[in-house]
PDB file of N, CA and C in Angstrom:
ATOM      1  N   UNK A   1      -9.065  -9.839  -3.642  1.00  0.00           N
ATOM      2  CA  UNK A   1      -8.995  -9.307  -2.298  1.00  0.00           C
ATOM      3  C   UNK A   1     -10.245  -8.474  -2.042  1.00  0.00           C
ATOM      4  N   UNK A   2     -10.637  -8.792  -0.598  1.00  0.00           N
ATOM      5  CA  UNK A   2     -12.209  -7.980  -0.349  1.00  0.00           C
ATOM      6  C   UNK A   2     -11.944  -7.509   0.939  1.00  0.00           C
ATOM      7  N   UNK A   3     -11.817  -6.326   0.467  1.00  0.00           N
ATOM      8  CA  UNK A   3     -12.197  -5.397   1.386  1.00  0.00           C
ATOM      9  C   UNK A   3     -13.898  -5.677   2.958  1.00  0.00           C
ATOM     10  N   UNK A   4     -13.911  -6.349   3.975  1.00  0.00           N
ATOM     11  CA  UNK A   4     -14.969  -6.256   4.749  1.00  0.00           C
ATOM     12  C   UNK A   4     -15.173  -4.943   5.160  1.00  0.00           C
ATOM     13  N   UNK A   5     -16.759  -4.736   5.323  1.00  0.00           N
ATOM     14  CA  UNK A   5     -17.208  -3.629   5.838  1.00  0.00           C
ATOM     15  C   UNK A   5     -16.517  -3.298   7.376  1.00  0.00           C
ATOM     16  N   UNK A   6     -16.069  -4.045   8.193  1.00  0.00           N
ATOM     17  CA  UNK A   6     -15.579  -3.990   9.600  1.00  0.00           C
ATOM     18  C   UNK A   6     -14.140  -3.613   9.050  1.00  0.00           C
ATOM     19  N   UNK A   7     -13.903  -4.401   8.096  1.00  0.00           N
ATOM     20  CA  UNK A   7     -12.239  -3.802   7.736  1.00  0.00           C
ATOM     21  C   UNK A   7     -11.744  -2.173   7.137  1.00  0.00           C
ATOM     22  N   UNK A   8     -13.258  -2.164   6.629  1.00  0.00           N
ATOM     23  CA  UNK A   8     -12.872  -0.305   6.365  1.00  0.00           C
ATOM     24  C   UNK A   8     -12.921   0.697   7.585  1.00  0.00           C
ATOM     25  N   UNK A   9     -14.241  -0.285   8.184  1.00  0.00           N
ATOM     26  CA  UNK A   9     -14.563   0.686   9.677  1.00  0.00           C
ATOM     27  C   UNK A   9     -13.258   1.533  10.179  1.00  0.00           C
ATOM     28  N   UNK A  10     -12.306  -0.389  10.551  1.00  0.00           N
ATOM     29  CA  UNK A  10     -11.646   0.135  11.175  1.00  0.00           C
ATOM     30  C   UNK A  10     -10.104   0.164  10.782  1.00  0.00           C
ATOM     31  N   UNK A  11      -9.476   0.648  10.009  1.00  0.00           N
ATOM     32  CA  UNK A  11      -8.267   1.243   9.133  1.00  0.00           C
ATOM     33  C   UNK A  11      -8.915   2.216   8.066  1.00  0.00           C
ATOM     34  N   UNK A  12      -7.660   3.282   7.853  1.00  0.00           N
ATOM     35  CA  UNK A  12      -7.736   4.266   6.750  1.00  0.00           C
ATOM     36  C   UNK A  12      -7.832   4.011   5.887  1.00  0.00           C
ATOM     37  N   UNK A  13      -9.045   3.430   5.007  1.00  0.00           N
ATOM     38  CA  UNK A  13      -9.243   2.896   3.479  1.00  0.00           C
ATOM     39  C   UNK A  13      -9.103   4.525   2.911  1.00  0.00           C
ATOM     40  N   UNK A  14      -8.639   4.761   1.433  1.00  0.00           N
ATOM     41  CA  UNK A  14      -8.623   5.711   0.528  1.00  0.00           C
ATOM     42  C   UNK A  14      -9.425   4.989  -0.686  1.00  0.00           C
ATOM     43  N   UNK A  15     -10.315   5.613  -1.675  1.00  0.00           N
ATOM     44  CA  UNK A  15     -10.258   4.972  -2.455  1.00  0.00           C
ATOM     45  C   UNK A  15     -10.255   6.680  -3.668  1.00  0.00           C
ATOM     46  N   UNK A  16      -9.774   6.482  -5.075  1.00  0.00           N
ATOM     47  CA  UNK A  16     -10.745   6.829  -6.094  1.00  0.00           C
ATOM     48  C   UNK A  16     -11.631   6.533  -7.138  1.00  0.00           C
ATOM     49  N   UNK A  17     -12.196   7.359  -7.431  1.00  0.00           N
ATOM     50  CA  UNK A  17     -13.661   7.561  -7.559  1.00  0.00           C
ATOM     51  C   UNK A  17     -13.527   8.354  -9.173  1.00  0.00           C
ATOM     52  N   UNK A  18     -14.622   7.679 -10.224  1.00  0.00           N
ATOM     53  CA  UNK A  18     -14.692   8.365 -11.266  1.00  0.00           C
ATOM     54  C   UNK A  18     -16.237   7.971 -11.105  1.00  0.00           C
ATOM     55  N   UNK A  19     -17.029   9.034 -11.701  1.00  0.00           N
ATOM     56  CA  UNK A  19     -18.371   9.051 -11.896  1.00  0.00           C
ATOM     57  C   UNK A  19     -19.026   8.282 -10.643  1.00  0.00           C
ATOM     58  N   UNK A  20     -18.374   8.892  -9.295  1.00  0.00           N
ATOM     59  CA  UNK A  20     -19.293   8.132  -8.080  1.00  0.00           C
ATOM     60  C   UNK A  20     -18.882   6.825  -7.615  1.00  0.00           C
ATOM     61  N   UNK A  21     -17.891   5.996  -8.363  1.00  0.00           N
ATOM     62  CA  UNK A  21     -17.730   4.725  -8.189  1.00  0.00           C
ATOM     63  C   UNK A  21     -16.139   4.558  -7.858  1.00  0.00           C
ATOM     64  N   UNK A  22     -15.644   3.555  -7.225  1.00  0.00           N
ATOM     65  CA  UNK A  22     -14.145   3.350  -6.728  1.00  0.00           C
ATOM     66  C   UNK A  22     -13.940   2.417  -8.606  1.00  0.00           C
ATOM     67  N   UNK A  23     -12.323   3.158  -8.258  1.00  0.00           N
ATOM     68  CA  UNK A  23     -11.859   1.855  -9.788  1.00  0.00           C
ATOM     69  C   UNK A  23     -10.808   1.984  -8.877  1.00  0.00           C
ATOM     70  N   UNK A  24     -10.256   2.401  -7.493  1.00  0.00           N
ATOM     71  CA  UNK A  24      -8.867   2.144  -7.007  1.00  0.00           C
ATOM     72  C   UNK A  24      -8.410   2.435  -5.181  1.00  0.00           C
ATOM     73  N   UNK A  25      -8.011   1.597  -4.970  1.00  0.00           N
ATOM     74  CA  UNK A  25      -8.016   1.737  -3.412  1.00  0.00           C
ATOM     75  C   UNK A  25      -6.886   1.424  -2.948  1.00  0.00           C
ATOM     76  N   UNK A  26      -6.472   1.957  -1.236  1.00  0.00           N
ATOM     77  CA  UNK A  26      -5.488   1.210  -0.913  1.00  0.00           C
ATOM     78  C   UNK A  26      -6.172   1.629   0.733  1.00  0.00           C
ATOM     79  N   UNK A  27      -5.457   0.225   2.149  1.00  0.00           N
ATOM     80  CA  UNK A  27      -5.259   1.208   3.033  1.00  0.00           C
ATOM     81  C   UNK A  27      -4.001   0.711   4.009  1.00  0.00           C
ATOM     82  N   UNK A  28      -4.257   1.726   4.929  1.00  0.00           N
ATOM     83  CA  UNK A  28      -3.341   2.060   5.689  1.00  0.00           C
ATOM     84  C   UNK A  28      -3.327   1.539   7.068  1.00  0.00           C
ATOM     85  N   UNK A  29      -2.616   0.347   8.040  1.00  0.00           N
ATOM     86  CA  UNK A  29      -3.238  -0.369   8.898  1.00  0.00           C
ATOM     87  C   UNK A  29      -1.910  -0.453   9.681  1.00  0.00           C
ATOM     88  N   UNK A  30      -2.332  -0.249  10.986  1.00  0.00           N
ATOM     89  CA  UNK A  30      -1.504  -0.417  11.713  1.00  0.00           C
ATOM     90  C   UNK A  30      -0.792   1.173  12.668  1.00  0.00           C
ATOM     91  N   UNK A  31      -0.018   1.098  13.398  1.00  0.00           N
ATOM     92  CA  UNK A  31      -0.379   2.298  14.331  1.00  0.00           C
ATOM     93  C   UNK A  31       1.584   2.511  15.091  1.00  0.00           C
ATOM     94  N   UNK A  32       2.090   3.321  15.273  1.00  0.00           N
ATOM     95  CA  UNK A  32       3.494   3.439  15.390  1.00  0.00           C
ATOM     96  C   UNK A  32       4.350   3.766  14.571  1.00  0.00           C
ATOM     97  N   UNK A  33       5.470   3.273  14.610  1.00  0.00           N
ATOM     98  CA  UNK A  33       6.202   4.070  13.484  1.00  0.00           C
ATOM     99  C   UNK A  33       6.521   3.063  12.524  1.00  0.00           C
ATOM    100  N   UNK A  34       5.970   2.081  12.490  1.00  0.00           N
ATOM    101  CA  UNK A  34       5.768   1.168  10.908  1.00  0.00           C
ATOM    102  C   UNK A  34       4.129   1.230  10.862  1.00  0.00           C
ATOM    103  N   UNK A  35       3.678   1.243   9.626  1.00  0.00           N
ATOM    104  CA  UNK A  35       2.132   1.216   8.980  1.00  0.00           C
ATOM    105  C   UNK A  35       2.511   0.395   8.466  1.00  0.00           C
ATOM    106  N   UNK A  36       1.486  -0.787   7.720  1.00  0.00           N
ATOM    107  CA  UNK A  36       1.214  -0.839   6.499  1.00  0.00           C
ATOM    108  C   UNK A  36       0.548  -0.972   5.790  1.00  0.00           C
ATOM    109  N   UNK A  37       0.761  -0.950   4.088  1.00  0.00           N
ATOM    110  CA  UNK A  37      -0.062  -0.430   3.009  1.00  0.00           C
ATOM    111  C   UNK A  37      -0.627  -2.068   2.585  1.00  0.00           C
ATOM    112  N   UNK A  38      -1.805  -1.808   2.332  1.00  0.00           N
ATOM    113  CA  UNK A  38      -2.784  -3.408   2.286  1.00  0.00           C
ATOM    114  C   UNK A  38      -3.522  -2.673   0.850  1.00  0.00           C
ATOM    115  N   UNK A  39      -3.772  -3.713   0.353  1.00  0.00           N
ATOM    116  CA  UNK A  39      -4.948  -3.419  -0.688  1.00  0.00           C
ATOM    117  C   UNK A  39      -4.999  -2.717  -1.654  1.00  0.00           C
ATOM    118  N   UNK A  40      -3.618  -2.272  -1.517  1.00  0.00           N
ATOM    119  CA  UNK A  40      -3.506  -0.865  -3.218  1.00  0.00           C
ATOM    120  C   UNK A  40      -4.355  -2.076  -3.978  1.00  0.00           C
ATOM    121  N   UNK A  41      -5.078  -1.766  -4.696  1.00  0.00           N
ATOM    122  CA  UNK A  41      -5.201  -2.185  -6.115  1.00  0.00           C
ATOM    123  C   UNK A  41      -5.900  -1.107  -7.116  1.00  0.00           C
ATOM    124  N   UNK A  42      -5.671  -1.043  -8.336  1.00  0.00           N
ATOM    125  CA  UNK A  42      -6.685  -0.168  -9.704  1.00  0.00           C
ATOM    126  C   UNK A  42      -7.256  -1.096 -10.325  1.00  0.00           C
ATOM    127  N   UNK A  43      -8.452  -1.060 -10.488  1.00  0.00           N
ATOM    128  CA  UNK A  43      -9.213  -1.670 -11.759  1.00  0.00           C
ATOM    129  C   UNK A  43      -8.468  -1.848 -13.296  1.00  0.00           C
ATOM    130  N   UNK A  44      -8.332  -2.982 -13.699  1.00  0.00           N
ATOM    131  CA  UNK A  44      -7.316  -3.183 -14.902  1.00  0.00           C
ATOM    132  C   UNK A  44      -7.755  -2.005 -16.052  1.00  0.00           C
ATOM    133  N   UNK A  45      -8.637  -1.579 -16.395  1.00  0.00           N
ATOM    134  CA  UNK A  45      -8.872  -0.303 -17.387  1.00  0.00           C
ATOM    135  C   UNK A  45      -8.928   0.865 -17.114  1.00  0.00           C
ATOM    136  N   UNK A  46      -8.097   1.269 -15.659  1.00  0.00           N
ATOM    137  CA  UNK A  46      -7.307   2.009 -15.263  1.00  0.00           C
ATOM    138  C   UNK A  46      -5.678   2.014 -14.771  1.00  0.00           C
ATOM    139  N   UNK A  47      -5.014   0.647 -15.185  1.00  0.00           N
ATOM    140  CA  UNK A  47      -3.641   0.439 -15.332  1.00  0.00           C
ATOM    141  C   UNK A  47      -2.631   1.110 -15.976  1.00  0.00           C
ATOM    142  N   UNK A  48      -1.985   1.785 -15.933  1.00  0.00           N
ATOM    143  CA  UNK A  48      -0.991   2.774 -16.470  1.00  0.00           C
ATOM    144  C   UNK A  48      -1.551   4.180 -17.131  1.00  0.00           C
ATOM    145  N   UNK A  49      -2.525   4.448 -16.194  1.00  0.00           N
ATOM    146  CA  UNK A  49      -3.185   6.204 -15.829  1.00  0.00           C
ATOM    147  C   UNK A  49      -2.499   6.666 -15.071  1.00  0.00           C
ATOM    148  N   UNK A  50      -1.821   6.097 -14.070  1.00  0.00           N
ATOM    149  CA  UNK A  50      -0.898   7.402 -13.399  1.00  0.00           C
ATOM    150  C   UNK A  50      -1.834   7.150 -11.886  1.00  0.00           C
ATOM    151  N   UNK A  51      -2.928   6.367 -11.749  1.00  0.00           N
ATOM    152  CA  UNK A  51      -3.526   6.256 -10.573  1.00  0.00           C
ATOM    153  C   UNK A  51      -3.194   5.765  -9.270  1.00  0.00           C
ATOM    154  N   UNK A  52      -2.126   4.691  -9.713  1.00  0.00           N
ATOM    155  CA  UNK A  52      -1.658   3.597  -8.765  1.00  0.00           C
ATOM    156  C   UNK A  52      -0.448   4.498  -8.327  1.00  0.00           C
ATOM    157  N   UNK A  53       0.632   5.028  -9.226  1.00  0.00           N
ATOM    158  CA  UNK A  53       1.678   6.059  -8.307  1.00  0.00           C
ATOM    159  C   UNK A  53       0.996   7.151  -7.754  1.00  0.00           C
ATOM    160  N   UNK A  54       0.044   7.744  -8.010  1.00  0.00           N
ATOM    161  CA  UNK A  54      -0.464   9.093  -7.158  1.00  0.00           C
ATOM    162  C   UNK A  54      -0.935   8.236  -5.622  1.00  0.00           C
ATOM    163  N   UNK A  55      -1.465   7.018  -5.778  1.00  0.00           N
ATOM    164  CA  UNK A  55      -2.280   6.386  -4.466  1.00  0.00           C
ATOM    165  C   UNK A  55      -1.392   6.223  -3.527  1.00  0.00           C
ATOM    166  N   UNK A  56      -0.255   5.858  -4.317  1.00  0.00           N
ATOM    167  CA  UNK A  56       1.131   5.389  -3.495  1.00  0.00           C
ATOM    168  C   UNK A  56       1.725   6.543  -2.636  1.00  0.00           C
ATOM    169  N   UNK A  57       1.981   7.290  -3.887  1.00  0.00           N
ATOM    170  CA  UNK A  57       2.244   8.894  -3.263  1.00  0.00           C
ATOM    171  C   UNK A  57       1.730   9.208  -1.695  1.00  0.00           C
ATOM    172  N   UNK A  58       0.058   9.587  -2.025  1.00  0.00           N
ATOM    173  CA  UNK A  58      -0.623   9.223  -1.222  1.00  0.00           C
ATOM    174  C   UNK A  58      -0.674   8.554  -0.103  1.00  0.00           C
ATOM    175  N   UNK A  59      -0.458   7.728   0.088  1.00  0.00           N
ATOM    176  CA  UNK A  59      -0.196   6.278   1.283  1.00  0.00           C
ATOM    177  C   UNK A  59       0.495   6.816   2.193  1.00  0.00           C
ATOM    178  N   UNK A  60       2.119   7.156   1.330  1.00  0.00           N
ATOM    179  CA  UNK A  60       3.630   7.694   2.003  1.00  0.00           C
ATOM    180  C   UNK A  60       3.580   8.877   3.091  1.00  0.00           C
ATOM    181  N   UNK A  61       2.472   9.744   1.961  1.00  0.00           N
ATOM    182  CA  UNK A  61       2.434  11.047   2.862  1.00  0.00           C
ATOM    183  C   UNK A  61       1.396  10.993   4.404  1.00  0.00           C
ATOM    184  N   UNK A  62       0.479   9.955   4.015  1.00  0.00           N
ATOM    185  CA  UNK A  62      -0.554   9.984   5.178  1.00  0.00           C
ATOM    186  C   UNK A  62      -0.236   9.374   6.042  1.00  0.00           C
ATOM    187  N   UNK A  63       1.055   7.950   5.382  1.00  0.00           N
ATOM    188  CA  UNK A  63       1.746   7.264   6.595  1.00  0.00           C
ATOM    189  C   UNK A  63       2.801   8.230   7.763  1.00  0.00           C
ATOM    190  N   UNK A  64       3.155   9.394   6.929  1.00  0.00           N
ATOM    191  CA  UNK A  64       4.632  10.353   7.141  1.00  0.00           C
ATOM    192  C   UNK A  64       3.325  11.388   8.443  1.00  0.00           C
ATOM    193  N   UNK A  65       2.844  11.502   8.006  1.00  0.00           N
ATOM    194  CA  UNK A  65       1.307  12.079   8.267  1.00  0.00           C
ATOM    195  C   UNK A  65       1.062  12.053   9.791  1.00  0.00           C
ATOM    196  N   UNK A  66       0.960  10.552   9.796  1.00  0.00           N
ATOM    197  CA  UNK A  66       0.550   9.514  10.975  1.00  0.00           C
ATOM    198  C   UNK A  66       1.697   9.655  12.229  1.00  0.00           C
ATOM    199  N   UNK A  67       2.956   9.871  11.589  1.00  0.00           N
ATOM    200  CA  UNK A  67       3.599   9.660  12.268  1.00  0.00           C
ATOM    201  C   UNK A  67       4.900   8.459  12.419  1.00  0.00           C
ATOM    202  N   UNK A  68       4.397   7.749  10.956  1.00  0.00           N
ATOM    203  CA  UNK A  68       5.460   6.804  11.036  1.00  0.00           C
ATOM    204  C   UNK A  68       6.634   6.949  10.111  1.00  0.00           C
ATOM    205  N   UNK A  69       7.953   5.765  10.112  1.00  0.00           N
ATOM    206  CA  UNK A  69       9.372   6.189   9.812  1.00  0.00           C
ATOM    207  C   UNK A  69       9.092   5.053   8.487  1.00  0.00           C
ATOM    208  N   UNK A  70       8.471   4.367   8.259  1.00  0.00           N
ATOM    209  CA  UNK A  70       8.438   3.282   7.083  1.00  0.00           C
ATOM    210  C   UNK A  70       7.240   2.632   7.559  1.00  0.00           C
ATOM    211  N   UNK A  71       6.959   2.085   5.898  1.00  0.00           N
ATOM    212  CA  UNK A  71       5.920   1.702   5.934  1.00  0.00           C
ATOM    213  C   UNK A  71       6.068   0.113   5.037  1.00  0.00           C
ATOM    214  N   UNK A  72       5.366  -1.100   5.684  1.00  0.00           N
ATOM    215  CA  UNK A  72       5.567  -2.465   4.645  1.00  0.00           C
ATOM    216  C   UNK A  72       4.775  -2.516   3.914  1.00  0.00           C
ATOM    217  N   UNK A  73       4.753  -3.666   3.097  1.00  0.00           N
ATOM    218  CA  UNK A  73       4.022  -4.062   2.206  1.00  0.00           C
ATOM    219  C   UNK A  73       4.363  -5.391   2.102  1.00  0.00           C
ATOM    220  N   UNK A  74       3.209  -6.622   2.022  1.00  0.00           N
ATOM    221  CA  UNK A  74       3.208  -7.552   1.336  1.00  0.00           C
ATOM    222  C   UNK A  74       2.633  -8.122   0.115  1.00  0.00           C
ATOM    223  N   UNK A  75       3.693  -7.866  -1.255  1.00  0.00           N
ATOM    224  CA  UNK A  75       3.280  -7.790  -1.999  1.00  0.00           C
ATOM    225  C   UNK A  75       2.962  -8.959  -3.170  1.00  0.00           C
ATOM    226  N   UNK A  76       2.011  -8.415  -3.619  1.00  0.00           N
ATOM    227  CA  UNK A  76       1.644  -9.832  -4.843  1.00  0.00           C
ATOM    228  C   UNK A  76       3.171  -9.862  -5.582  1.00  0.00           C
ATOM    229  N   UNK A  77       3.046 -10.761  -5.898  1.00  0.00           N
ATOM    230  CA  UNK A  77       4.350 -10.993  -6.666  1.00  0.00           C
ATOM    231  C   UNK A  77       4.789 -10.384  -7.814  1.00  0.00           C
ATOM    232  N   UNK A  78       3.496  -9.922  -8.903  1.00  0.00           N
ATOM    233  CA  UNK A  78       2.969  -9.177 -10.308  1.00  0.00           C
ATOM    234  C   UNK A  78       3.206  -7.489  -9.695  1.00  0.00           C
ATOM    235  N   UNK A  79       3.049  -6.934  -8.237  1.00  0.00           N
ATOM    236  CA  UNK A  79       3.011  -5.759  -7.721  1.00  0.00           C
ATOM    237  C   UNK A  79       4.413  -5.407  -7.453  1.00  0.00           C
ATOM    238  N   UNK A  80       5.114  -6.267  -7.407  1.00  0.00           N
ATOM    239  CA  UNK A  80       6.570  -6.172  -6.627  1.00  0.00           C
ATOM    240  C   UNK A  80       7.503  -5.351  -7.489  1.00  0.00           C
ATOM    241  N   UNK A  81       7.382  -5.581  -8.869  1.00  0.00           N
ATOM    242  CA  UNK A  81       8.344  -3.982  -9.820  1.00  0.00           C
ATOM    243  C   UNK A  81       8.006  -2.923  -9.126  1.00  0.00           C
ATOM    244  N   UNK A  82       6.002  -3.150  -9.883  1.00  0.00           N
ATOM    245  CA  UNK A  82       5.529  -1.471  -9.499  1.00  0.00           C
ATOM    246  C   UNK A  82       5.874  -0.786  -8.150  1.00  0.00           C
ATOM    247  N   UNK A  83       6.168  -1.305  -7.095  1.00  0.00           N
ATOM    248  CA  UNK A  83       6.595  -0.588  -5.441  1.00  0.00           C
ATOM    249  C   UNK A  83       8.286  -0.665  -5.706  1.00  0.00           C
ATOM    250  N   UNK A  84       8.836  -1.513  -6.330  1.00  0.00           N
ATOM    251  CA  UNK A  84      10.432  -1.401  -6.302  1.00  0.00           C
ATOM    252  C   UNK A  84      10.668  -0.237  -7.089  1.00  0.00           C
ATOM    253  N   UNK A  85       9.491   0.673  -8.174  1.00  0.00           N
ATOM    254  CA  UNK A  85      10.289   1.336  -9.238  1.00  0.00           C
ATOM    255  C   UNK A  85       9.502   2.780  -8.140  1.00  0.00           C
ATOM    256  N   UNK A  86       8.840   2.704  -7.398  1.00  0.00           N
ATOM    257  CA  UNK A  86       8.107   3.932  -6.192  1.00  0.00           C
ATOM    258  C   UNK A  86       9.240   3.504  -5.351  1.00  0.00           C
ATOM    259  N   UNK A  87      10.072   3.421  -5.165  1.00  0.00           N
ATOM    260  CA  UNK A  87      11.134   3.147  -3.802  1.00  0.00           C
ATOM    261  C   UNK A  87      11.404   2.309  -3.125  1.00  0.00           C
ATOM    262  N   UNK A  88      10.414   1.518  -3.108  1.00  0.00           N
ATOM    263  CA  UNK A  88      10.303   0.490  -1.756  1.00  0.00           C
ATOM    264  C   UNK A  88      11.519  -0.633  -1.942  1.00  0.00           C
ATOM    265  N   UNK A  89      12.384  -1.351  -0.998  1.00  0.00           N
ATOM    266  CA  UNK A  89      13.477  -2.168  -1.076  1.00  0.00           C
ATOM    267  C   UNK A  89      12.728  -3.302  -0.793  1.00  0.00           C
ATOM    268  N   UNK A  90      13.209  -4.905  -1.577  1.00  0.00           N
ATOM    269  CA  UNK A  90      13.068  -5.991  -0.916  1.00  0.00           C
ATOM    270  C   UNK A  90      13.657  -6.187   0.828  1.00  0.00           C
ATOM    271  N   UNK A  91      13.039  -6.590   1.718  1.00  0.00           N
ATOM    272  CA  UNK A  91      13.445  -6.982   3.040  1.00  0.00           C
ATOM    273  C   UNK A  91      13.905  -8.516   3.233  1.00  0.00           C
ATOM    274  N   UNK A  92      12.560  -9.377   2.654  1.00  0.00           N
ATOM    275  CA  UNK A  92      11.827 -10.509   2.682  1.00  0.00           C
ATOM    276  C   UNK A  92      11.387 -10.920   2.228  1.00  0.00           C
ATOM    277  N   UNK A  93      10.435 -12.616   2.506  1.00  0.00           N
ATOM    278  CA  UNK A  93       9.417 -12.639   1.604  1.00  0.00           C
ATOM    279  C   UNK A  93       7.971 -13.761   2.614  1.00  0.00           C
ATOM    280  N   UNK A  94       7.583 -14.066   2.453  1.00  0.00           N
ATOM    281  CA  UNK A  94       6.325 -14.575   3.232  1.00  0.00           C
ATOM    282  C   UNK A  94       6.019 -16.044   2.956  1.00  0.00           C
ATOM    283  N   UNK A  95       6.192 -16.888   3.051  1.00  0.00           N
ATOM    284  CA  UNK A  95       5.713 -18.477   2.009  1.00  0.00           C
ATOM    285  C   UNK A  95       4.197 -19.065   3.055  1.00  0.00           C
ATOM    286  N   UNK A  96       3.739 -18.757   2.085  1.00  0.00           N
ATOM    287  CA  UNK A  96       2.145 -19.788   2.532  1.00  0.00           C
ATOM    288  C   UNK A  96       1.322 -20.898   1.911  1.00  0.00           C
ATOM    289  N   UNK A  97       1.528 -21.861   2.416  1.00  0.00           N
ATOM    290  CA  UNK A  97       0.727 -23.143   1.800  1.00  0.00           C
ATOM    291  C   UNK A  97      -0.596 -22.521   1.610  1.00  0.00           C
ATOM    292  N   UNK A  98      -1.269 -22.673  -0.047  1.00  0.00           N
ATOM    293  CA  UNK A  98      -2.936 -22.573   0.139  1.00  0.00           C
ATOM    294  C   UNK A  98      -3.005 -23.457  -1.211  1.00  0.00           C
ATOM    295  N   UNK A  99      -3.912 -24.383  -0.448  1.00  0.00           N
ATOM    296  CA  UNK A  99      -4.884 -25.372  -1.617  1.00  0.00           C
ATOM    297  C   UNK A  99      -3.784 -26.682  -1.961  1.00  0.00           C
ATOM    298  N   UNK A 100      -2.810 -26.445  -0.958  1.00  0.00           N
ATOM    299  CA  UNK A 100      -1.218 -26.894  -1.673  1.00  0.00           C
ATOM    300  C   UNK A 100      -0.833 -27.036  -2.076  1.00  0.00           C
ATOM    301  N   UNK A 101      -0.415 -25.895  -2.796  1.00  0.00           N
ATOM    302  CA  UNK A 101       0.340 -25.319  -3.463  1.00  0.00           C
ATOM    303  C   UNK A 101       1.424 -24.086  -2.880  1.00  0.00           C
ATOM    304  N   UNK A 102       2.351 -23.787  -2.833  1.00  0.00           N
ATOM    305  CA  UNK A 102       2.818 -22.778  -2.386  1.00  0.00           C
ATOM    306  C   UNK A 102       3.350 -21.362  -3.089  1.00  0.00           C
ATOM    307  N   UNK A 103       2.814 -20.896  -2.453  1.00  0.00           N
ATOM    308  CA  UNK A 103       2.895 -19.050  -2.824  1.00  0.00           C
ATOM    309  C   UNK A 103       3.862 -18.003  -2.083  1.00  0.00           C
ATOM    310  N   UNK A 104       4.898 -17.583  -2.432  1.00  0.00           N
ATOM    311  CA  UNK A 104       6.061 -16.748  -1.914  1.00  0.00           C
ATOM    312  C   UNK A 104       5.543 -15.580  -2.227  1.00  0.00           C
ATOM    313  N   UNK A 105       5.094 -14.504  -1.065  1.00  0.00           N
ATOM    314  CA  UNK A 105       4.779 -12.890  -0.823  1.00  0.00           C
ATOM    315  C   UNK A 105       5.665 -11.939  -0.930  1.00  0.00           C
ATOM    316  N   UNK A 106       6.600 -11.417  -1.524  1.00  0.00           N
ATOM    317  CA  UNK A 106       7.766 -10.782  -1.637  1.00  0.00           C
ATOM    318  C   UNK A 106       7.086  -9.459  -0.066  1.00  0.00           C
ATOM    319  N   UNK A 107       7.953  -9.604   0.825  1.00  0.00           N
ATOM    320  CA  UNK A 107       7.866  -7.926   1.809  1.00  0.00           C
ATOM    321  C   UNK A 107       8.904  -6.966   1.422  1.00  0.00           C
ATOM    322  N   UNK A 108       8.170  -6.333   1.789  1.00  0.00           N
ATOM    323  CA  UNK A 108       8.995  -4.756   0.616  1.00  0.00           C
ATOM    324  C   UNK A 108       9.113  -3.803   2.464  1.00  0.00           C
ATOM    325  N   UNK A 109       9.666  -2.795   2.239  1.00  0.00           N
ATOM    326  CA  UNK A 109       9.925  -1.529   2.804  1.00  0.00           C
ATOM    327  C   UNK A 109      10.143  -0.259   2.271  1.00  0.00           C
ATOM    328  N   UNK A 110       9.153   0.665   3.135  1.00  0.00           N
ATOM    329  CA  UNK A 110       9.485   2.142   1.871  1.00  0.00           C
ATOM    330  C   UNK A 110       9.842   3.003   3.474  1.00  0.00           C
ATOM    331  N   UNK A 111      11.309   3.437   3.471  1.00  0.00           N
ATOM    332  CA  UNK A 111      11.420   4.384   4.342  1.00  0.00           C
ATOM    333  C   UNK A 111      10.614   5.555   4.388  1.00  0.00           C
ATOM    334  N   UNK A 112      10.445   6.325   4.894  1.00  0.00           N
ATOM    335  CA  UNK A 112       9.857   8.032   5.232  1.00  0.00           C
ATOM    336  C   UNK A 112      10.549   8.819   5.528  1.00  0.00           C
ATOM    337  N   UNK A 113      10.854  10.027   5.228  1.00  0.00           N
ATOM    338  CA  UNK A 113      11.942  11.253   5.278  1.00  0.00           C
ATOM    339  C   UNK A 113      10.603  11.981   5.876  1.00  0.00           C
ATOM    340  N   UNK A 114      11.432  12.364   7.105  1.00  0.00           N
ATOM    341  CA  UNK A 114      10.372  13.094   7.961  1.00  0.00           C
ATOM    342  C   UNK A 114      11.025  14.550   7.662  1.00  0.00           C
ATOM    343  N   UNK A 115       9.681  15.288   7.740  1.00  0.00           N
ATOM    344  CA  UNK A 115       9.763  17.235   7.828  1.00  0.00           C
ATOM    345  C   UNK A 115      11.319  17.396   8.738  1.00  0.00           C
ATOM    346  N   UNK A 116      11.870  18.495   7.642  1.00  0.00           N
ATOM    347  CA  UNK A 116      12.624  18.934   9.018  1.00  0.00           C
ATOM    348  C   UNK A 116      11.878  20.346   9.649  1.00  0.00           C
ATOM    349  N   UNK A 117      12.500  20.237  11.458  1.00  0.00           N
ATOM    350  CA  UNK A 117      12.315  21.156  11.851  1.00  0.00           C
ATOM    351  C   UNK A 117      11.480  22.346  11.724  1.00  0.00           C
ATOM    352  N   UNK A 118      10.448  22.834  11.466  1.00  0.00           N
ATOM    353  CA  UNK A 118      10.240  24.270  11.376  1.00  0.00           C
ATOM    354  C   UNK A 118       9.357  24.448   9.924  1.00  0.00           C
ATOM    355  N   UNK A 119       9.345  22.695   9.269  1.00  0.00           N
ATOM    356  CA  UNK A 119       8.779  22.750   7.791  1.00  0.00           C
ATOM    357  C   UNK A 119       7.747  22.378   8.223  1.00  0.00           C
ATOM    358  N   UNK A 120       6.069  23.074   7.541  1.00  0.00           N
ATOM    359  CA  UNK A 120       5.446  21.995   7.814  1.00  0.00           C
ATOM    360  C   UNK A 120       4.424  22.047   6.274  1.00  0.00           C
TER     361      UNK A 120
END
């Protein structure tokens, strides 16, 4: 997955950064009270650092942030534990012919617990 320069322009890319360089990104697309989260990925020799749940973390709060009540995801199929064991519920799933062959997208949902009242 590649990120275009017009595609960062225009959505909330996050990424981190060790020694100046991204090993992990995700963003945030879309506007109302559903977002969704595109592009999480970590560099494989940063896989089970703790990077990919903080990003997630991350995502939830900037989506909660934004203003929205849940946020989707269409997820790789290999990604679909890691967001089920962060919260997110199966909804759906996506089927797309490519090269023909066919590929099933599992869609996920992660509700948002908004501030109460008077918290901020």
């Amino acid at each position: 997955m590649t990120m275009t320069p017009e595609f960062v322009k225009d959505n909330g890319v996050y990424a981190a950064l060790s020694g100046g360089e991204p090993f992990a990104s995700y963003a945030l697309t879309g506007s109302g009270d559903v977002l969704e989260l595109e592009h999480l990925c970590v560099l494989p020799g940063w896989i089970g650092s703790g990077v990919g749940c903080w990003l997630f973390e991350h995502a939830m709060r900037e989506a909660a942030l934004r203003g929205a009540r849940a946020v989707g995801i269409e997820a790789d199929p290999n990604a679909e534990g890691f967001y089920l064991r962060m919260g997110a519920r199966r909804v759906g799933e996506n089927v797309y012919e490519i090269e023909g062959q066919k590929r099933t997208l599992p869609l996920l949902s992660v509700e948002l617990s908004r501030p109460a009242e008077g918290d901020s």
